[in-house]
Each structure stands twice: as C-alpha cells, then as structure tokens.
PDB file of N, CA and C in Angstrom:
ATOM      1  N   UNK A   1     168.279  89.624 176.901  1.00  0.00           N
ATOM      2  CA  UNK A   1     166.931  89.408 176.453  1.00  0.00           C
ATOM      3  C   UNK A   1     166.168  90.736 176.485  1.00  0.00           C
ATOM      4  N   UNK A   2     165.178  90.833 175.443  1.00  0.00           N
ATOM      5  CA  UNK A   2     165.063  92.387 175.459  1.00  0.00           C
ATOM      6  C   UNK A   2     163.613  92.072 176.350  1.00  0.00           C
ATOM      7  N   UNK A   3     163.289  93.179 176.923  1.00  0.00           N
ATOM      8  CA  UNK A   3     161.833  93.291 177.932  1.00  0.00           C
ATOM      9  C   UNK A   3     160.898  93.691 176.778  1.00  0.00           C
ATOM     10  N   UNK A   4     159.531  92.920 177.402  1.00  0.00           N
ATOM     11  CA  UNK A   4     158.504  93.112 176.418  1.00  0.00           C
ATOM     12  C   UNK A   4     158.069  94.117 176.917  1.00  0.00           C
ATOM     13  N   UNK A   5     157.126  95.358 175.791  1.00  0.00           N
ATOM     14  CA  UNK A   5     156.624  96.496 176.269  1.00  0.00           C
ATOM     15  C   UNK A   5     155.097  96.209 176.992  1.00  0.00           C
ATOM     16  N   UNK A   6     154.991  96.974 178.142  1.00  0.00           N
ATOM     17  CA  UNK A   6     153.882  96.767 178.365  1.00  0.00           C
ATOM     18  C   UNK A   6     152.385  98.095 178.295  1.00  0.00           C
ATOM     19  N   UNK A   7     151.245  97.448 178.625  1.00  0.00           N
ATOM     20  CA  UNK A   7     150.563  98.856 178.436  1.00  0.00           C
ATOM     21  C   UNK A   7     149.629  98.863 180.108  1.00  0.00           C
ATOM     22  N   UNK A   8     149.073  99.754 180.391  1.00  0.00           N
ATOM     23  CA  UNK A   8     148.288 100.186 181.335  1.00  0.00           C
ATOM     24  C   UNK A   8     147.090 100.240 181.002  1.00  0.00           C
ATOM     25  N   UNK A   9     146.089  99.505 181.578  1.00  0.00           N
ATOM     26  CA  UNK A   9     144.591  99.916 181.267  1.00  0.00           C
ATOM     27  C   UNK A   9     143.471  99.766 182.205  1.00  0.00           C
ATOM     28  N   UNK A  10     143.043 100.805 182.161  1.00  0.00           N
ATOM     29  CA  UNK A  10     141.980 101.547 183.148  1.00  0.00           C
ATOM     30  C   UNK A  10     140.807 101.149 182.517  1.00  0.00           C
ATOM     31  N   UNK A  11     140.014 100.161 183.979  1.00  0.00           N
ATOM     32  CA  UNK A  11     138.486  99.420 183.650  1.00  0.00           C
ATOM     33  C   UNK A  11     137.716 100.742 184.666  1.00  0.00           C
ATOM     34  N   UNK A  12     137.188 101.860 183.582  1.00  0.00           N
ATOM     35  CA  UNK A  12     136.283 103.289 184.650  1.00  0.00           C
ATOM     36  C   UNK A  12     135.001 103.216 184.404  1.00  0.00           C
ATOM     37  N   UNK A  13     134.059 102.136 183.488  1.00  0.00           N
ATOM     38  CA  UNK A  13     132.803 102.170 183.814  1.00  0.00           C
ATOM     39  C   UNK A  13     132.294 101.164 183.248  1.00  0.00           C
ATOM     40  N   UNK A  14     131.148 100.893 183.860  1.00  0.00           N
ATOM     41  CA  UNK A  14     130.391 100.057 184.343  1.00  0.00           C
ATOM     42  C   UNK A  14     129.900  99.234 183.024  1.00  0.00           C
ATOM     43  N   UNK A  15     129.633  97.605 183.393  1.00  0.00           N
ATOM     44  CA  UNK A  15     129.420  97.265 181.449  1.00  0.00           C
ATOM     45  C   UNK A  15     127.645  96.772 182.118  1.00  0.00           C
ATOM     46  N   UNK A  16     126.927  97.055 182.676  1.00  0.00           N
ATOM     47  CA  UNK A  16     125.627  97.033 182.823  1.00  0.00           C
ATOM     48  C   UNK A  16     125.013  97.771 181.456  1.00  0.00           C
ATOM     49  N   UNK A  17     123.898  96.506 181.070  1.00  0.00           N
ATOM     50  CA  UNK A  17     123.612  96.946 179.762  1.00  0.00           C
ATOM     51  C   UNK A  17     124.336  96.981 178.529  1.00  0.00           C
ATOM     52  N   UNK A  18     125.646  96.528 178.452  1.00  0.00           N
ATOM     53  CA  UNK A  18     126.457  96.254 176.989  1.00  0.00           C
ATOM     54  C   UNK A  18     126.101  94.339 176.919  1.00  0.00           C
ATOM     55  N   UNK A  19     126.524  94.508 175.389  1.00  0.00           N
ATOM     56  CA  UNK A  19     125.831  93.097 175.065  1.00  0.00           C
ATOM     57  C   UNK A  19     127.084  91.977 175.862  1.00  0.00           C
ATOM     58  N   UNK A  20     126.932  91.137 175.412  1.00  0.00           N
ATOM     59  CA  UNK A  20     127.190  89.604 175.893  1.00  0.00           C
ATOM     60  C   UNK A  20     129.174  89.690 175.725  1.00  0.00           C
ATOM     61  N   UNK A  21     129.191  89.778 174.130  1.00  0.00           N
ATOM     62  CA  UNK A  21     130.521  89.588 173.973  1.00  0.00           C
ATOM     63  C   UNK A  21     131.295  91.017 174.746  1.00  0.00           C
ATOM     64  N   UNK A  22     130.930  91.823 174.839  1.00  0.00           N
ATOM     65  CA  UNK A  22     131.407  93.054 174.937  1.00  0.00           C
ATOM     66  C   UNK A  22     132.041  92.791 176.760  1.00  0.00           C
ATOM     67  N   UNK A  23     131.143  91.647 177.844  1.00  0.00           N
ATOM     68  CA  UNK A  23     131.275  91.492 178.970  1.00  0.00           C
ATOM     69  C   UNK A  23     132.325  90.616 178.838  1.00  0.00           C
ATOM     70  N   UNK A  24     132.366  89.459 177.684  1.00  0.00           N
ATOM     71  CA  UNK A  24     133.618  88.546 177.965  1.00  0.00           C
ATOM     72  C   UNK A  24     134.647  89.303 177.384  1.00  0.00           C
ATOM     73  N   UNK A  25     135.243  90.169 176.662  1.00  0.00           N
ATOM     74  CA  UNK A  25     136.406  90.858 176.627  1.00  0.00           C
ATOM     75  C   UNK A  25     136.759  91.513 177.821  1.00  0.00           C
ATOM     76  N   UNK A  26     135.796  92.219 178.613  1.00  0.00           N
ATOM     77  CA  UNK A  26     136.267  92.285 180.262  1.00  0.00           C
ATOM     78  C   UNK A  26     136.628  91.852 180.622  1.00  0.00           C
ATOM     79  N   UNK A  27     136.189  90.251 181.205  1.00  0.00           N
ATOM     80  CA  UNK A  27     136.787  89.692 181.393  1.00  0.00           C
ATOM     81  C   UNK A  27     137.967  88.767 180.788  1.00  0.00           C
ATOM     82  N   UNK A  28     138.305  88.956 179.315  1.00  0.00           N
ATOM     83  CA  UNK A  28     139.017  88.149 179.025  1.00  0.00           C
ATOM     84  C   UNK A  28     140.541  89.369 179.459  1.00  0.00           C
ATOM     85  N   UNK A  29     140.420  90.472 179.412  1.00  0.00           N
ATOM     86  CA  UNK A  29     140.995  91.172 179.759  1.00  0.00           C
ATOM     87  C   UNK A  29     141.947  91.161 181.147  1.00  0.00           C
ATOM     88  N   UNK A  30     141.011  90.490 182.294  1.00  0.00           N
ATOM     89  CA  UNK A  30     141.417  90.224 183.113  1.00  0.00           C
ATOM     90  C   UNK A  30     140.728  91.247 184.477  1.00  0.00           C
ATOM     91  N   UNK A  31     139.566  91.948 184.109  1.00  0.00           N
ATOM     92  CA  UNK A  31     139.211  93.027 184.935  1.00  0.00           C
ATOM     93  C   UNK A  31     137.859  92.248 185.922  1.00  0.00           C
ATOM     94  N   UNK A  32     138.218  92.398 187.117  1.00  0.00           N
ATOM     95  CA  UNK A  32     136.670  91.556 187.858  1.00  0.00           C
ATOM     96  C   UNK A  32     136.192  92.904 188.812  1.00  0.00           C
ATOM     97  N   UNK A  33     136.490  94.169 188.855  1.00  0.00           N
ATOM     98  CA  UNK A  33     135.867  94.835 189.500  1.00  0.00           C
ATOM     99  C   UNK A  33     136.243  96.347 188.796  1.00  0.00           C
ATOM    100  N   UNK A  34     135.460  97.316 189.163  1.00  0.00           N
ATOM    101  CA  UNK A  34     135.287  98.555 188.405  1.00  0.00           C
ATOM    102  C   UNK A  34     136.629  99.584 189.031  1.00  0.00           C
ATOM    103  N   UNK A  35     137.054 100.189 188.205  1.00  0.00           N
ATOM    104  CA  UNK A  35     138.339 101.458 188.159  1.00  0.00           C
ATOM    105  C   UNK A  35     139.504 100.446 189.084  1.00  0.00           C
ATOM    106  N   UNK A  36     139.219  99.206 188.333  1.00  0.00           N
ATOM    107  CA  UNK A  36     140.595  98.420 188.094  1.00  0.00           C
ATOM    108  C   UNK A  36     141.758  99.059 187.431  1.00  0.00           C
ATOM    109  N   UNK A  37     142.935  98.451 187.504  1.00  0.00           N
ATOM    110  CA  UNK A  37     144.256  99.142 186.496  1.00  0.00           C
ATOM    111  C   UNK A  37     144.983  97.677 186.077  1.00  0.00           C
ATOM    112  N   UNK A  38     144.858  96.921 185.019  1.00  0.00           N
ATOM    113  CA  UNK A  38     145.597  95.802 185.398  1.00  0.00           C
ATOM    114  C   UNK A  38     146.999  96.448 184.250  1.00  0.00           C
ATOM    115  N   UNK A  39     147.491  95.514 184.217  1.00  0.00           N
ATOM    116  CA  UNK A  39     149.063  96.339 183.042  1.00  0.00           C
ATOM    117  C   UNK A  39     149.049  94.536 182.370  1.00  0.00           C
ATOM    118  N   UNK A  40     149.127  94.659 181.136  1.00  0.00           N
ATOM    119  CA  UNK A  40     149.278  94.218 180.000  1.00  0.00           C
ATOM    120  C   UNK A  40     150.445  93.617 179.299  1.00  0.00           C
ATOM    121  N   UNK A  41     150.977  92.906 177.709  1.00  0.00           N
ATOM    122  CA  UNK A  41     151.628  93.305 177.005  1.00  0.00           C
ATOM    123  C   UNK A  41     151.144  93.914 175.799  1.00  0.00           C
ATOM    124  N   UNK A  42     151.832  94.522 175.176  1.00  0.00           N
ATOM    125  CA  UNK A  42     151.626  95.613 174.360  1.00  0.00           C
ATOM    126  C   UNK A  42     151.522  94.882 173.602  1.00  0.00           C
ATOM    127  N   UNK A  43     150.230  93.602 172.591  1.00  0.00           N
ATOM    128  CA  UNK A  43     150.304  92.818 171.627  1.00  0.00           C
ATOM    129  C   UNK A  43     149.202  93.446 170.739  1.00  0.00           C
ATOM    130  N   UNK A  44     149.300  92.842 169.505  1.00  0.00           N
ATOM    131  CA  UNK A  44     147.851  93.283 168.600  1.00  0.00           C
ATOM    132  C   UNK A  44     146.648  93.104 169.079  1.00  0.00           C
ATOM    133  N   UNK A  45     146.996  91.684 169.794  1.00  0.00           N
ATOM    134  CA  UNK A  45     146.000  91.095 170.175  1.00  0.00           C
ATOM    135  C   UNK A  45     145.232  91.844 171.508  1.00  0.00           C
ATOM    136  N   UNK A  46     146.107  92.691 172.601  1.00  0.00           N
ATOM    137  CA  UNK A  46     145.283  93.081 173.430  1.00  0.00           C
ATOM    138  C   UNK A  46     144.954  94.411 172.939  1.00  0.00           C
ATOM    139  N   UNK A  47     145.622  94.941 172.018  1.00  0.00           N
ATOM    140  CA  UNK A  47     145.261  96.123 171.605  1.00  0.00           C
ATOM    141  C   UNK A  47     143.686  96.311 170.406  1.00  0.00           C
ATOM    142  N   UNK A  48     143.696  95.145 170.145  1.00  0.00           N
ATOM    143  CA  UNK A  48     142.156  95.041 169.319  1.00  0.00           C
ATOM    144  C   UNK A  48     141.053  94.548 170.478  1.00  0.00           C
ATOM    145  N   UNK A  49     141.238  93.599 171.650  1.00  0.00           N
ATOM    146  CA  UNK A  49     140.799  94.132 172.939  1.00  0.00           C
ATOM    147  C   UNK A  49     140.369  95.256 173.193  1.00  0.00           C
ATOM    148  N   UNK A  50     141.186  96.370 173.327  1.00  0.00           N
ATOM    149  CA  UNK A  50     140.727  97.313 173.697  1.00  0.00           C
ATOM    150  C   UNK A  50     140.286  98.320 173.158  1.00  0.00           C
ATOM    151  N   UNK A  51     140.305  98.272 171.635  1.00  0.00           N
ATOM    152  CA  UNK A  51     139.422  98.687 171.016  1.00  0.00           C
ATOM    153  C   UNK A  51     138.210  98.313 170.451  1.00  0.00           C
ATOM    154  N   UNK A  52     137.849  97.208 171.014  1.00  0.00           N
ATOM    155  CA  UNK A  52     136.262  97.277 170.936  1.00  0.00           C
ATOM    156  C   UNK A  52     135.583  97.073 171.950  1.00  0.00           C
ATOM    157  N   UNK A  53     135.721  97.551 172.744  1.00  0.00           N
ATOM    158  CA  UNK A  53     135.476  98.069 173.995  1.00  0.00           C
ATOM    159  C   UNK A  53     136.056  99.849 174.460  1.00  0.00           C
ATOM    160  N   UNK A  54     135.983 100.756 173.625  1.00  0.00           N
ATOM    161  CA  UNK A  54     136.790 101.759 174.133  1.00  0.00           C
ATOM    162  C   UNK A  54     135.889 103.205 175.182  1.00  0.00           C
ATOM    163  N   UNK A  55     134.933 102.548 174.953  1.00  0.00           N
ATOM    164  CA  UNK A  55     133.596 102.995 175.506  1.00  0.00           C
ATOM    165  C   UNK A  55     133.513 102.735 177.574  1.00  0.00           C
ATOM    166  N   UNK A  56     134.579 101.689 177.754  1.00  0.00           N
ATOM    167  CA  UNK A  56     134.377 100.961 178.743  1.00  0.00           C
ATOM    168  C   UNK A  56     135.827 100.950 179.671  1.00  0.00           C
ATOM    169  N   UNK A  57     137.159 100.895 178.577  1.00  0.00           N
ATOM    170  CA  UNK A  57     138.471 101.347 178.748  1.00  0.00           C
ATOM    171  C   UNK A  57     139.202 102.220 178.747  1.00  0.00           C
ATOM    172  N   UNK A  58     139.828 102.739 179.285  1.00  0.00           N
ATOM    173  CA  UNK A  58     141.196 103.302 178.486  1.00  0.00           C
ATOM    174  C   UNK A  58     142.521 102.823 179.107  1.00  0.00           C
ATOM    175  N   UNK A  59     143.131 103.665 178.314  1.00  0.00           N
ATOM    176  CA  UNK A  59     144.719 102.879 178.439  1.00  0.00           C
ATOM    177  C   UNK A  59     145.504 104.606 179.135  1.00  0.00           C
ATOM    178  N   UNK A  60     145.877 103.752 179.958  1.00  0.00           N
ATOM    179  CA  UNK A  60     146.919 104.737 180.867  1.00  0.00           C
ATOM    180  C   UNK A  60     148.538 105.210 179.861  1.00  0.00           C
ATOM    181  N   UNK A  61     148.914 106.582 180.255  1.00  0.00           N
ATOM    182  CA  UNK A  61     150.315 106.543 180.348  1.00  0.00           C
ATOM    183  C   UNK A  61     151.376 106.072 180.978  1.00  0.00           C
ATOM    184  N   UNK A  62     151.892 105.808 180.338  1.00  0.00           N
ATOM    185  CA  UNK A  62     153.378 105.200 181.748  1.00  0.00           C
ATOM    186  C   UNK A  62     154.130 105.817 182.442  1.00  0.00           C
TER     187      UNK A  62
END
C-alpha cells in the first residue's frame, strides 16, 4: 500500500482581527493554540486551506 504524502504546517500568528471565515479554517485546520505544528495530508483540499489563509500559515519542510 503506498503511504500518503504528508505536509507540515506552522500556525505563527495570531488571527485577532481577521474576519469570521478566515477563524473557522483555523480551526478547521485543526490548530487551537498559537506556533502550533500539526502535519497534514498533502490533499487539494488542505492545500486551498492554506492558501487562504497564508497570512496566518505556513507550511514547513520535511
């Protein structure tokens, strides 16, 4: 079975003051506290996640 790829992503600042939806992709993300690291799969879907939010994320190397 082949392993799914995964990604790394770094929650480094603060969403005080971003609008409404911008807080539930945080959390849909999975992040509940600040310069979190949670690790991912590498899907479209979390990757359009994290680009609209890129202001708020980034994505680690492996």
């Amino acid at each position: 079975m082949a392993e799914t790829k995964k990604i790394r992503i770094e929650y480094y600042r603060s969403q005080n003051s971003t609008p409404v939806k911008h807080r539930a992709v945080v959390k849909g993300l999975g992040f509940t506290r600040l310069n979190q690291i949670v690790e991912r799969e590498d899907t479209v879907a979390i990757r359009g996640m994290v680009k609209k939010i890129p202001y708020l994320v980034r994505i680690l190397e492996n």
